[in-house]
N, C-alpha and C. Protein backbone atom coordinates (compact mmCIF):
# COMPACT_ATOMS: atom_id res chain seq x y z
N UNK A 1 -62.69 -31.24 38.51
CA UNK A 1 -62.53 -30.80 39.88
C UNK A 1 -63.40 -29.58 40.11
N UNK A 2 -64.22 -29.50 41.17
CA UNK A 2 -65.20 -28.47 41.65
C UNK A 2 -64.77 -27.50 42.51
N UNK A 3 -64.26 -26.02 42.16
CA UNK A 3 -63.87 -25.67 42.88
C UNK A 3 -64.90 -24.32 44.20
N UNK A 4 -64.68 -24.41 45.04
CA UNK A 4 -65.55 -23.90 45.91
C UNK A 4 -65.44 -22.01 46.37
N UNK A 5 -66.34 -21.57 46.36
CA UNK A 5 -66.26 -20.09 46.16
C UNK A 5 -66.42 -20.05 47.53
N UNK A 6 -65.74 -18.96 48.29
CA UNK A 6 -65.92 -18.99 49.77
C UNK A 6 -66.78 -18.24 49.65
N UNK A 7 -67.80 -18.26 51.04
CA UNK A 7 -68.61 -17.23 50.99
C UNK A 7 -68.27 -15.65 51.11
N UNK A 8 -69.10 -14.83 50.53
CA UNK A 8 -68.96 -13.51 51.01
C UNK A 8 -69.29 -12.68 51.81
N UNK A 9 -68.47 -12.05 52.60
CA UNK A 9 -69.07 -11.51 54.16
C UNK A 9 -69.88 -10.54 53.69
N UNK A 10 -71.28 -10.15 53.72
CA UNK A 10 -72.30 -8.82 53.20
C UNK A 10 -71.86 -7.89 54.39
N UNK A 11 -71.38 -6.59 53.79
CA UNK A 11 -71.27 -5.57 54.49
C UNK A 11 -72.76 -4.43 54.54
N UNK A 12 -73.27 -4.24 55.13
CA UNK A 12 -74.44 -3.53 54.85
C UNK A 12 -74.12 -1.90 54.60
N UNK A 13 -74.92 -1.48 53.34
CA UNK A 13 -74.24 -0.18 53.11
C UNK A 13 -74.80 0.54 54.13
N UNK A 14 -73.76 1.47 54.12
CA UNK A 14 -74.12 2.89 55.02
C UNK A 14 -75.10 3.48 55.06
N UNK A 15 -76.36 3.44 55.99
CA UNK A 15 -77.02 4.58 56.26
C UNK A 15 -77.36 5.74 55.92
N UNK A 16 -78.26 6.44 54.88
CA UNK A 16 -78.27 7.58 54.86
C UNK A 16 -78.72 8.34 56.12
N UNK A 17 -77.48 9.78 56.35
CA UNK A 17 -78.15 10.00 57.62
C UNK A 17 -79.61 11.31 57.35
N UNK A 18 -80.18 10.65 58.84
CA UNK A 18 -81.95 11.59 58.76
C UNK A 18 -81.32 12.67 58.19
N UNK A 19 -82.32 13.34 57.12
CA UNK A 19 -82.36 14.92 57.38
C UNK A 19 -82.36 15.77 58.22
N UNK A 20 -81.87 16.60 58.65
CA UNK A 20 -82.24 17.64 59.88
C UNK A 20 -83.87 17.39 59.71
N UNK A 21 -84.47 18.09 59.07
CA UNK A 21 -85.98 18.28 59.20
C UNK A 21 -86.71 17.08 59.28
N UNK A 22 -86.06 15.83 58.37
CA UNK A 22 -86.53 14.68 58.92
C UNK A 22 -86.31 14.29 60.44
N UNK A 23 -85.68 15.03 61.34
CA UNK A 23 -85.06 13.94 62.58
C UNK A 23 -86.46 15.28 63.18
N UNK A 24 -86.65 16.44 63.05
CA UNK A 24 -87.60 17.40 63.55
C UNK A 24 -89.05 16.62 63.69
N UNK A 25 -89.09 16.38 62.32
CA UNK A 25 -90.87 15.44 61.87
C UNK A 25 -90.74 14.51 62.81
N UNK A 26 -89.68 13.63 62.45
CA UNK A 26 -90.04 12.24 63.25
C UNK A 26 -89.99 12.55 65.19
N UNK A 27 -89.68 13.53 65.78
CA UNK A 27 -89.12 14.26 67.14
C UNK A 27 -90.67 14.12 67.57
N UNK A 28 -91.21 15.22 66.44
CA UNK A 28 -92.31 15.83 66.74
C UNK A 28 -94.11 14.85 66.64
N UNK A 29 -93.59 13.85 65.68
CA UNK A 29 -94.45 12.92 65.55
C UNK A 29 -94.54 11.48 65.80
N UNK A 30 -93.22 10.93 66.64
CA UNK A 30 -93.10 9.71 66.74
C UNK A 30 -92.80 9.90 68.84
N UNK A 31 -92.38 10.58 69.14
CA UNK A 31 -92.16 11.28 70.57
C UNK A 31 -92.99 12.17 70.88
N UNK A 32 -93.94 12.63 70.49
CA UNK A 32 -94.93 13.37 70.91
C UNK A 32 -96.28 13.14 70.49
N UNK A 33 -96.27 12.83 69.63
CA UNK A 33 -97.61 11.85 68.69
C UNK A 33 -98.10 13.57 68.21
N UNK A 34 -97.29 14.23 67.95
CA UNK A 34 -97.88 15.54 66.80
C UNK A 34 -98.25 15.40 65.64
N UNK A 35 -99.03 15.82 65.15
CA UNK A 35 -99.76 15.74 63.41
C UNK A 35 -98.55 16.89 63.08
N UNK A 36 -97.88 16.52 61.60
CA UNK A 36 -97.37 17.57 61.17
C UNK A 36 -97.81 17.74 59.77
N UNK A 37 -97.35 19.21 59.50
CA UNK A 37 -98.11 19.70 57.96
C UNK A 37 -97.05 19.51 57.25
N UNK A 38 -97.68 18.75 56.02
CA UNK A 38 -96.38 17.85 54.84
C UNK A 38 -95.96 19.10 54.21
N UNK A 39 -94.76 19.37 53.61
CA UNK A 39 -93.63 20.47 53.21
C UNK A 39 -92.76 20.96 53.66
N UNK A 40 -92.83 22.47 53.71
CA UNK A 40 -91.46 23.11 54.06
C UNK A 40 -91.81 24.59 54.48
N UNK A 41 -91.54 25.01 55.54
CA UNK A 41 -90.56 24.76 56.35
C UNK A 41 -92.07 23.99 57.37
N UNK A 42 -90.94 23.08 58.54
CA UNK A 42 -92.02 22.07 59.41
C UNK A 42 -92.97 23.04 60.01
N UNK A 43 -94.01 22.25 60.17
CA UNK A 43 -95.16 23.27 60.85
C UNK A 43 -95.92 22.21 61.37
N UNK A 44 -96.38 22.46 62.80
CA UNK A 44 -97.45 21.30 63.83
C UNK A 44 -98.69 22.27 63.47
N UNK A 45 -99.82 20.72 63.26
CA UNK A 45 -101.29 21.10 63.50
C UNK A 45 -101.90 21.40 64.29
N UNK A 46 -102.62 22.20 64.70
CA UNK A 46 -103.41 22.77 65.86
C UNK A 46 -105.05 22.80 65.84
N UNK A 47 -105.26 22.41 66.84
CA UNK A 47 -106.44 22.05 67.05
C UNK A 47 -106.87 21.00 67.35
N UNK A 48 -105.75 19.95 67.74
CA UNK A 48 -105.85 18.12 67.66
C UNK A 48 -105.56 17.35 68.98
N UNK A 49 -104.14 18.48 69.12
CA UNK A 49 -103.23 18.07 70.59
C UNK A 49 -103.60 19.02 71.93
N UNK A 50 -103.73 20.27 70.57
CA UNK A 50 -103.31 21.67 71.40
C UNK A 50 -103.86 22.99 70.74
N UNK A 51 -104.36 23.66 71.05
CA UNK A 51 -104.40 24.81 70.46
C UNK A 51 -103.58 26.12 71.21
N UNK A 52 -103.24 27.09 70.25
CA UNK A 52 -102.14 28.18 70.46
C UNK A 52 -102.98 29.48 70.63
N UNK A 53 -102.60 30.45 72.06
CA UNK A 53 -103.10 31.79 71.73
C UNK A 53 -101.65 32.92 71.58
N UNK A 54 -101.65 33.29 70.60
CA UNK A 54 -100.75 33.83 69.99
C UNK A 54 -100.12 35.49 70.38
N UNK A 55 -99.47 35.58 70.69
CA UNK A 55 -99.45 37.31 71.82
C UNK A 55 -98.37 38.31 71.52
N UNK A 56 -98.34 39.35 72.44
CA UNK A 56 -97.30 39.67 72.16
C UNK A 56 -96.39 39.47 73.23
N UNK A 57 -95.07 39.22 72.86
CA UNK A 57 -93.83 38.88 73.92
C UNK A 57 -93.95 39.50 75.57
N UNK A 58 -94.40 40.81 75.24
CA UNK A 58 -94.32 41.35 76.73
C UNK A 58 -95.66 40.87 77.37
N UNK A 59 -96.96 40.37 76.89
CA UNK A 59 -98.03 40.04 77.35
C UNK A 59 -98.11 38.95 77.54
N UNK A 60 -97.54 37.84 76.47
CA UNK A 60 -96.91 36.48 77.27
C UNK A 60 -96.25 36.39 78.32
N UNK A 61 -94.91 37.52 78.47
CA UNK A 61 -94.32 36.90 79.53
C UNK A 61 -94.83 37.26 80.77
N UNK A 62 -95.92 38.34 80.91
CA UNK A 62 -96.23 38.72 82.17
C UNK A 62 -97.55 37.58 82.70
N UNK A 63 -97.93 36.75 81.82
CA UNK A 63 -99.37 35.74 81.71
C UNK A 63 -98.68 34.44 82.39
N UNK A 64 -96.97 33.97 81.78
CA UNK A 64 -96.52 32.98 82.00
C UNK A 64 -97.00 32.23 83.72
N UNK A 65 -97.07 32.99 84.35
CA UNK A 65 -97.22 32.61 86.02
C UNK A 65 -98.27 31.97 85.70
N UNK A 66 -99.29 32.16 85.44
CA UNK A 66 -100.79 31.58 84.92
C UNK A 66 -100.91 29.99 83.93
N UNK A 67 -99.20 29.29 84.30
CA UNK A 67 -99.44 28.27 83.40
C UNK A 67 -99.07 27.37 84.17
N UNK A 68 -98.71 26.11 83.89
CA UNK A 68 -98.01 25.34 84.80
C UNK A 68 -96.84 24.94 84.47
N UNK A 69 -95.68 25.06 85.11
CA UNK A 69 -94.09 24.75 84.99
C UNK A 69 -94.17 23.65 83.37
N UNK A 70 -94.78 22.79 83.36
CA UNK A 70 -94.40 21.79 82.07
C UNK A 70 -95.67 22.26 81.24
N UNK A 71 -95.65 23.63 80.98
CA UNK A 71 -96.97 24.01 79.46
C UNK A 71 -95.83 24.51 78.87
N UNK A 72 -95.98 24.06 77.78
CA UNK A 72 -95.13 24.25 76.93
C UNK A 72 -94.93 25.58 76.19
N UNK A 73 -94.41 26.45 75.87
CA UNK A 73 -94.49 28.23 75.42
C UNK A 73 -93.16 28.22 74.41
N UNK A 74 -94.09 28.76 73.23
CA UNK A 74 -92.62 29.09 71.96
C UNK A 74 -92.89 30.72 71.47
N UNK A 75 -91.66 31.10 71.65
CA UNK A 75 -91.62 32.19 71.15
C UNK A 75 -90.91 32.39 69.60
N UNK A 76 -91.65 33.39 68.88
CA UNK A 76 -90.94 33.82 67.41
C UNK A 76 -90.72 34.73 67.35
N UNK A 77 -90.31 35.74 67.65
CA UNK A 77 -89.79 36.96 66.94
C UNK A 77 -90.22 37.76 68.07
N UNK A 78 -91.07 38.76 67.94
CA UNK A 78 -91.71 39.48 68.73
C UNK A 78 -93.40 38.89 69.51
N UNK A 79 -93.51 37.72 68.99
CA UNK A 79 -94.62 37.35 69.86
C UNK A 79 -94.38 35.60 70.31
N UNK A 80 -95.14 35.53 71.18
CA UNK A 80 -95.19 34.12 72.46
C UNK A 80 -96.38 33.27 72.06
N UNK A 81 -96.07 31.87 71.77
CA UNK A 81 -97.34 31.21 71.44
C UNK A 81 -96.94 30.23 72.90
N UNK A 82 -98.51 31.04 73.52
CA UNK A 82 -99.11 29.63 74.86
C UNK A 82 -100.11 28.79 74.16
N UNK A 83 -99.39 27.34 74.60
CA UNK A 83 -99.86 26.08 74.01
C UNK A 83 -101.14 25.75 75.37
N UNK A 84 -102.58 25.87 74.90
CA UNK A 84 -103.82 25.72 75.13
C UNK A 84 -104.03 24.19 74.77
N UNK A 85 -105.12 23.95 75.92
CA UNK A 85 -106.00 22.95 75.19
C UNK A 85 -107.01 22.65 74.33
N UNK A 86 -106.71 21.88 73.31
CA UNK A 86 -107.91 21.72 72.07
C UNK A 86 -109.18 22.17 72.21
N UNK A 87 -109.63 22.84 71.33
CA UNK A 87 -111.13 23.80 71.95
C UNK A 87 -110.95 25.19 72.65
N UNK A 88 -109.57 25.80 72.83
CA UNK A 88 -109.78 26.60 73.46
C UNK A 88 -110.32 27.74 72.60
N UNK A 89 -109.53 27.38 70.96
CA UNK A 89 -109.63 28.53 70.16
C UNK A 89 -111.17 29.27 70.00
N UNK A 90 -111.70 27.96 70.03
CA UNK A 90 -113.30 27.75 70.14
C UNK A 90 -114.07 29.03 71.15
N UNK A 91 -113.69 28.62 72.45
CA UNK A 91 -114.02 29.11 73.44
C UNK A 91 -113.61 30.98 73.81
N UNK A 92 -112.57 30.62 72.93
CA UNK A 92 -112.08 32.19 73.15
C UNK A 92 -112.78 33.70 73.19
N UNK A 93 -113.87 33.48 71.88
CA UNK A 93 -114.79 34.81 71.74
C UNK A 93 -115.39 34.83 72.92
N UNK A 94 -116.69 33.59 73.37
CA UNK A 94 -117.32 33.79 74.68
C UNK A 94 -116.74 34.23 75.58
N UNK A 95 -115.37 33.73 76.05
CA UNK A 95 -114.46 34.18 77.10
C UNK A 95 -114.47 35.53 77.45
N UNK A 96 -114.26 36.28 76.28
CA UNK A 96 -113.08 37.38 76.08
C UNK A 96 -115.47 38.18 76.88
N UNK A 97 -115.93 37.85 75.50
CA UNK A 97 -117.41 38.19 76.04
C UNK A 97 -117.79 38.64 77.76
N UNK A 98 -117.67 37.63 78.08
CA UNK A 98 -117.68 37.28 79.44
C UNK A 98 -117.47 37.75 80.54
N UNK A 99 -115.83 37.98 79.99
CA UNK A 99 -114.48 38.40 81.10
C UNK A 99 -115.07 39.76 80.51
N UNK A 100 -115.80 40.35 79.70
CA UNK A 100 -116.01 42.07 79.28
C UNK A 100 -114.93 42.57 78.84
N UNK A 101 -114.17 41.75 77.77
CA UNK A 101 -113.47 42.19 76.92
C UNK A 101 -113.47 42.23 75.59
N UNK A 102 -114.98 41.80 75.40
CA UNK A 102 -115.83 41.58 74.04
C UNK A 102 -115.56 42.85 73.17
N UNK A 103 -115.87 44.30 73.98
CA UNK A 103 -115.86 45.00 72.82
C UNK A 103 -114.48 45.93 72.54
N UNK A 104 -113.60 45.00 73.33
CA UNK A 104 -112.16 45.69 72.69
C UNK A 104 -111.67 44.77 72.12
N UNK A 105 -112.11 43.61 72.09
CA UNK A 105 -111.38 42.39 71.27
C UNK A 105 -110.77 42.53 69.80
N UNK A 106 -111.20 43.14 69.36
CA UNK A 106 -110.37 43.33 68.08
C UNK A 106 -109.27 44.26 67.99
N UNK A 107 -108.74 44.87 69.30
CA UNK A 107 -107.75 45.91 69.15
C UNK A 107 -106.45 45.63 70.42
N UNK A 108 -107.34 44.03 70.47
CA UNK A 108 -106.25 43.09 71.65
C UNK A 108 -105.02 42.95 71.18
N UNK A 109 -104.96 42.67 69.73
CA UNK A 109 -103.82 41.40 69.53
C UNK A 109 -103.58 40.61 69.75
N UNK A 110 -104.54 39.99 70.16
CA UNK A 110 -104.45 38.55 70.86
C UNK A 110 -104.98 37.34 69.76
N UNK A 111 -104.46 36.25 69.34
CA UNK A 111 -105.07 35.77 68.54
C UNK A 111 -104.98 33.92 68.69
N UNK A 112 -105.91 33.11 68.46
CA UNK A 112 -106.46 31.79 68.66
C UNK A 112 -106.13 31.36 67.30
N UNK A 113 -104.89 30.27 67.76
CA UNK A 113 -104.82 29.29 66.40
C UNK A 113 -105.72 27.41 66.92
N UNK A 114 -106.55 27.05 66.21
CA UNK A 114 -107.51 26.12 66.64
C UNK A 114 -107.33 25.12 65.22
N UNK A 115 -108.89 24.85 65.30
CA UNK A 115 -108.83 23.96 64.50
C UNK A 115 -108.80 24.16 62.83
N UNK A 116 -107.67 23.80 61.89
CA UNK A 116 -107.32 23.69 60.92
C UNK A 116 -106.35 24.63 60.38
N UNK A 117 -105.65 25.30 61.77
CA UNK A 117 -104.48 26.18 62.02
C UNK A 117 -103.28 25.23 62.22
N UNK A 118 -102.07 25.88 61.95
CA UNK A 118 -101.10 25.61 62.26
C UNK A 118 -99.88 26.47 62.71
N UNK A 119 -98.74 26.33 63.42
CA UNK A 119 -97.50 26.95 64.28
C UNK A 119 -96.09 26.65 63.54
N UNK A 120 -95.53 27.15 63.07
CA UNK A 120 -93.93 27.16 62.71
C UNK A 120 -93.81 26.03 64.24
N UNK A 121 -92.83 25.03 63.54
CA UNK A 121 -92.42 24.24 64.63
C UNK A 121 -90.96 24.28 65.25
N UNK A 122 -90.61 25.10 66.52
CA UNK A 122 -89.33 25.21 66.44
C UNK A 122 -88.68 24.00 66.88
N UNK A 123 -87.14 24.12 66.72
CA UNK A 123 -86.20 22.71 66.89
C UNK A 123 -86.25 22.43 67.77
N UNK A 124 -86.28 21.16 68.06
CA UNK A 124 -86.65 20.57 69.04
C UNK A 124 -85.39 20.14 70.14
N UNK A 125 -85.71 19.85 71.20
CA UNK A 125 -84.62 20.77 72.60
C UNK A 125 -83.45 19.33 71.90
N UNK A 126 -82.28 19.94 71.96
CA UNK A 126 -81.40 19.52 71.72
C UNK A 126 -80.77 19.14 70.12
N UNK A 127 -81.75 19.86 69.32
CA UNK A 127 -81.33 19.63 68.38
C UNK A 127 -79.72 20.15 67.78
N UNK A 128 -78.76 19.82 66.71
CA UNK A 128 -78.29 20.48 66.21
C UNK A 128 -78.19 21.51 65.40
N UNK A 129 -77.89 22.76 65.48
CA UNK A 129 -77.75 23.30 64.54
C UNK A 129 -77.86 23.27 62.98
N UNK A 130 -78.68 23.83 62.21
CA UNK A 130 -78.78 23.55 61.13
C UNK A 130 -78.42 24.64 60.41
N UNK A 131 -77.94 23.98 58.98
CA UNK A 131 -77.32 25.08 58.14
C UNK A 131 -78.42 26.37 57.79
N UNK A 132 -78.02 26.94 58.15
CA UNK A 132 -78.71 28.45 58.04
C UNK A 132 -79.65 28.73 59.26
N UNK A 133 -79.55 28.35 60.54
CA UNK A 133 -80.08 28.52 61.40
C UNK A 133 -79.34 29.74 62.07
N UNK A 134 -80.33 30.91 62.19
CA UNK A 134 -79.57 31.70 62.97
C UNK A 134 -79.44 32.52 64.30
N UNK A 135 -79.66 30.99 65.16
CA UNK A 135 -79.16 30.79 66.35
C UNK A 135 -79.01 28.92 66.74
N UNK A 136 -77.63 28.94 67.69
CA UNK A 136 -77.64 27.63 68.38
C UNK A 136 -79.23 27.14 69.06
N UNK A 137 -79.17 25.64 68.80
CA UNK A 137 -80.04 25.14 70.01
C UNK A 137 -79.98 25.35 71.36
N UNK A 138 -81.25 25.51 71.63
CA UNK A 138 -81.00 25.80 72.95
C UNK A 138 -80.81 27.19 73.59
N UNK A 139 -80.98 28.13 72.84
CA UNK A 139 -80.71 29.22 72.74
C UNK A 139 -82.14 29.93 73.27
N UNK A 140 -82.09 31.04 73.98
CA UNK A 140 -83.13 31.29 74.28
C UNK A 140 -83.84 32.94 74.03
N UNK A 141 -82.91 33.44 73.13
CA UNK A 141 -83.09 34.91 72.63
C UNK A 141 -83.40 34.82 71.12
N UNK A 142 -84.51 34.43 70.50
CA UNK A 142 -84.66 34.29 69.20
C UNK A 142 -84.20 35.53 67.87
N UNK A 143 -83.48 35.05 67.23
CA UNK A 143 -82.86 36.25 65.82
C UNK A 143 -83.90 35.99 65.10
N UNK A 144 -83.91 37.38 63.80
CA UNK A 144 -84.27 37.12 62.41
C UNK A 144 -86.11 36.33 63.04
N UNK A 145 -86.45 36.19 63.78
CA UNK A 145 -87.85 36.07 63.68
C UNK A 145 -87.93 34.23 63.53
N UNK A 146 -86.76 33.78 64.35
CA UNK A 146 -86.90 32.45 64.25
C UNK A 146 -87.63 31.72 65.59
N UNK A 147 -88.27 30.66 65.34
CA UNK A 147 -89.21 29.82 66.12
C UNK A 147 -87.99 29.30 67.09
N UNK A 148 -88.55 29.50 68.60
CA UNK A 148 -87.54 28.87 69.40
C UNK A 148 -88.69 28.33 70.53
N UNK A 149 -88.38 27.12 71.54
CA UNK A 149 -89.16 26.63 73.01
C UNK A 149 -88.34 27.43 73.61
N UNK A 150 -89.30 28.46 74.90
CA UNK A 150 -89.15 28.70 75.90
C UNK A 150 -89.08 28.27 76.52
N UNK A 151 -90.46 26.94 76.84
CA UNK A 151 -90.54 25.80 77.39
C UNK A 151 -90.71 24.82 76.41
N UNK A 152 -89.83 24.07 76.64
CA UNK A 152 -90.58 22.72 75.24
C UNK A 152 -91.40 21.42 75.81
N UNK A 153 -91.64 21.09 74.90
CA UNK A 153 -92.78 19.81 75.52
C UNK A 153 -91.85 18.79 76.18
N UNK A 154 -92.24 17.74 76.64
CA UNK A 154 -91.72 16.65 77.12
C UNK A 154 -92.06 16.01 76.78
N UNK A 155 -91.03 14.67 76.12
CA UNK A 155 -92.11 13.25 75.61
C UNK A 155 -91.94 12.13 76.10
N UNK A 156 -92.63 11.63 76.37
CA UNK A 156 -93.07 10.53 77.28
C UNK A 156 -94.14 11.04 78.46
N UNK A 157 -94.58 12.14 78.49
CA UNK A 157 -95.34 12.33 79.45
C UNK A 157 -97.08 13.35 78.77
N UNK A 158 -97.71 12.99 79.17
CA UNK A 158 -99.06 13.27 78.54
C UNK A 158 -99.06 15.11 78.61
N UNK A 159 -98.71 15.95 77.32
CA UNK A 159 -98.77 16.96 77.56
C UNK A 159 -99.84 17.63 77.81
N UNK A 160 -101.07 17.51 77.05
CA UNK A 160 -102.31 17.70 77.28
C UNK A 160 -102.53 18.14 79.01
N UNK A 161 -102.30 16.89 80.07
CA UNK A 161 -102.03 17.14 81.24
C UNK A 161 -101.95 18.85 81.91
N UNK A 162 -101.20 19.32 81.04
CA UNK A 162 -100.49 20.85 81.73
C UNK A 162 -101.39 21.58 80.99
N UNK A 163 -102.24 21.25 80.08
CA UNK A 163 -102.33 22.52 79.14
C UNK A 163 -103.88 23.34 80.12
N UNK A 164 -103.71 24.59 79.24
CA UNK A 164 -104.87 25.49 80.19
C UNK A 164 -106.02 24.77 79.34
N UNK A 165 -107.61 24.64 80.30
CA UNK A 165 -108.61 24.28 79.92
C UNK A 165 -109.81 24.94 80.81
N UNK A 166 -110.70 24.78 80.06
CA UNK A 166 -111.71 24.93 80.87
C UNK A 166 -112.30 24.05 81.93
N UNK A 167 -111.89 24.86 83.39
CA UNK A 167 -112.51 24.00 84.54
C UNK A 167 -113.88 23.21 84.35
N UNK A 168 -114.61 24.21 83.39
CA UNK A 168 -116.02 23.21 83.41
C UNK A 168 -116.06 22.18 82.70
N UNK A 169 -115.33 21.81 81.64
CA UNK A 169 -115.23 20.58 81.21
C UNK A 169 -114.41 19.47 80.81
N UNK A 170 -113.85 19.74 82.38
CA UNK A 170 -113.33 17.76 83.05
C UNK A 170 -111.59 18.57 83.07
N UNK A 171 -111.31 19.65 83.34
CA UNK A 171 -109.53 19.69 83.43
C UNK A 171 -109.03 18.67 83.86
N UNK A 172 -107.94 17.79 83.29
CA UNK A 172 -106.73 16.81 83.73
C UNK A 172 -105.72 17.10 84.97
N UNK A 173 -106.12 16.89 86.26
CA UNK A 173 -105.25 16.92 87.01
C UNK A 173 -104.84 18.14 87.67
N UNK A 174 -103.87 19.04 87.75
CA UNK A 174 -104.10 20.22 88.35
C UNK A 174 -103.83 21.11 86.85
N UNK A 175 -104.32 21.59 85.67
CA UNK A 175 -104.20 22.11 84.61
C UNK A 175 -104.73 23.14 85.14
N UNK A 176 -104.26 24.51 84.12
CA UNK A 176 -104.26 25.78 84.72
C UNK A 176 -105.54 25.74 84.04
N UNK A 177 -105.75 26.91 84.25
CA UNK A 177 -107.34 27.69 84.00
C UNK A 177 -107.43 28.21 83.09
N UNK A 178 -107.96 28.06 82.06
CA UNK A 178 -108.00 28.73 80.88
C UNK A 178 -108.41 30.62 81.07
N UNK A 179 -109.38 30.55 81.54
CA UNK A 179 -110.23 31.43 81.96
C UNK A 179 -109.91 32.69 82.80
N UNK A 180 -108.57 31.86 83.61
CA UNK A 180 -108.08 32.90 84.39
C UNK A 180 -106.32 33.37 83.53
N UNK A 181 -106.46 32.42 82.37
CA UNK A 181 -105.31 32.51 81.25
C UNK A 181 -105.77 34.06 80.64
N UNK A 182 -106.79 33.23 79.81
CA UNK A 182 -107.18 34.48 78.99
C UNK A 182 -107.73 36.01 79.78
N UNK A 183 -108.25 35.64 80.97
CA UNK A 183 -108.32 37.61 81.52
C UNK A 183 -106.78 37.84 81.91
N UNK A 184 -105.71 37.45 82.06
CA UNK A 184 -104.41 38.05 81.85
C UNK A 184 -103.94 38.34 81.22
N UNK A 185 -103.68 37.37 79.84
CA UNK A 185 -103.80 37.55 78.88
C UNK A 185 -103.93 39.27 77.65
N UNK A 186 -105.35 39.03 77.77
CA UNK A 186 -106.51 40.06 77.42
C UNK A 186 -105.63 41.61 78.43
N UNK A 187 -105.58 41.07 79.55
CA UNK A 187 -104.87 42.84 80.11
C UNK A 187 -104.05 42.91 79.93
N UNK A 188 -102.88 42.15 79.92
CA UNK A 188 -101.66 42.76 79.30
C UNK A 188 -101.52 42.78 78.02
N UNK A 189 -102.16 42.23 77.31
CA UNK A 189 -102.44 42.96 75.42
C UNK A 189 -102.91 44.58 75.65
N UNK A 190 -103.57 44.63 76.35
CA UNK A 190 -104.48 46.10 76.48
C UNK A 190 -103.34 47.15 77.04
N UNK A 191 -102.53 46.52 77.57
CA UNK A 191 -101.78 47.54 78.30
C UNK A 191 -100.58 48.11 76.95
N UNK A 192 -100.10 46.83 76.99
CA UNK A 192 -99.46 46.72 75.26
C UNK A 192 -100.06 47.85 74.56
N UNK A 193 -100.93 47.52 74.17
CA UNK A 193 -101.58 48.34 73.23
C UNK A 193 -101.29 50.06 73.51
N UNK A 194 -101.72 50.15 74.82
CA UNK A 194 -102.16 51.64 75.39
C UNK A 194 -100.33 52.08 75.71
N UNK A 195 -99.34 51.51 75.66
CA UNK A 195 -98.45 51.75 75.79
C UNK A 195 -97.79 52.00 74.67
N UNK A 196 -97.52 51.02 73.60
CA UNK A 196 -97.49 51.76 72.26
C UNK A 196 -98.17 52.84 71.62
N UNK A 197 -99.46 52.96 72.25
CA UNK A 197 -99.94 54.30 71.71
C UNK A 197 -99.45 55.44 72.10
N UNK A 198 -99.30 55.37 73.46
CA UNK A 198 -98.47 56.71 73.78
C UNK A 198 -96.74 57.23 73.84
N UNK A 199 -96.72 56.11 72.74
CA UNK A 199 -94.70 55.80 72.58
C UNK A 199 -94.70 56.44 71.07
N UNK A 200 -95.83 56.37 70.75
CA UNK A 200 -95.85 57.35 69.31
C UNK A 200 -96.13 58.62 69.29
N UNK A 201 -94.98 59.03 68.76
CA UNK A 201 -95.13 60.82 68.53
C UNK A 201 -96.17 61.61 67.85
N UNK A 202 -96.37 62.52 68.33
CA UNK A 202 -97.74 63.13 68.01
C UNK A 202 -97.77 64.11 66.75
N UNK A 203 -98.64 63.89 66.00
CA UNK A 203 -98.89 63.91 64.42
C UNK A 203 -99.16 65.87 64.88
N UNK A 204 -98.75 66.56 64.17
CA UNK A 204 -99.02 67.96 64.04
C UNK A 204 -99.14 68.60 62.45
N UNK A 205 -100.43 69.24 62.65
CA UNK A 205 -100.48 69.88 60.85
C UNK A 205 -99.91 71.26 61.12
């Protein structure tokens, strides 16, 4: 007599769930089509999508008007990275040249992350909390010198679109001005500057 084995129902095992930093990578590179730099901690490539001019907080935020509502802006600690368009980093010395801010440029603080640079990538809008993060998502007063969006990107929509470029070659749509980015920019670094200088107490022998 043959006896018959019923079949067995396959339960499929459980899911490992994403990593936090895995669900970040895949956010940042499958919803935004970002290049990211392989390791730890996440970091986006620059110079591909976007390039970054790097500032200080009070000179970002007085420049912000100079962007367009969906350009994307992350702040870390004490300074503001405005997300530029590819090439800007490029363009930056002539600019600064130009605008006749050539020969204070090195005492700007102002600085161009381009091509073969990269940005601490902060969490992406809605993320959860991660262990040792020290602040909630969504949060908009950054601790401890952590990467946060002021504005964050949007995905599904061509960010490039918003970013500042140079009018002379081919801006997307109504994209801000690079040009009229960086002479704001450039003055409120300068002011920065000239304001910390005189916030320091005076050296006596």
């Amino acid at each position: 007599m043959v006896r018959t084995v019923p079949p067995l129902n396959t339960v499929p095992l459980p899911r490992r769930p994403l990593d936090p930093d895995d669900r970040q990578r895949d956010w940042y590179e499958n919803e935004l089509g970002w290049r990211t730099v392989p390791g730890e901690p996440l970091r986006l490539v620059t110079g591909l999508r976007f390039d970054v001019l790097d500032v200080p907080v009070e000179a970002g935020i007085a420049a912000l008007w100079r962007l367009g509502p969906s350009s994307p802006v992350a702040v870390r600690g004490d300074r503001m990275r405005l997300l530029v368009a590819a090439g800007s980093a490029e363009e930056l010395p002539g600019l600064l040249d130009w605008l006749e801010w050539g020969a204070l440029a090195p005492t700007l603080d102002l600085v161009a992350l381009g091509a073969d640079g990269h940005m601490e990538a902060p969490p992406f809008p809605g993320a959860r909390p991660m262990k040792g993060d020290p602040l909630p998502a969504g949060s908009a007063r950054p601790l401890q010198g952590a990467a946060v969006w002021l504005r964050p990107p949007e995905p599904g929509c061509e960010v490039e679109a918003s970013l500042p470029t140079m009018p002379a070659v081919g801006g997307v749509g109504d994209a801000p001005d690079l040009v009229r980015l960086v002479d704001t920019v450039a003055t409120q670094c300068h002011r920065v500057r000239l304001r910390r200088s005189c916030a320091q107490p005076l050296a006596f022998s």
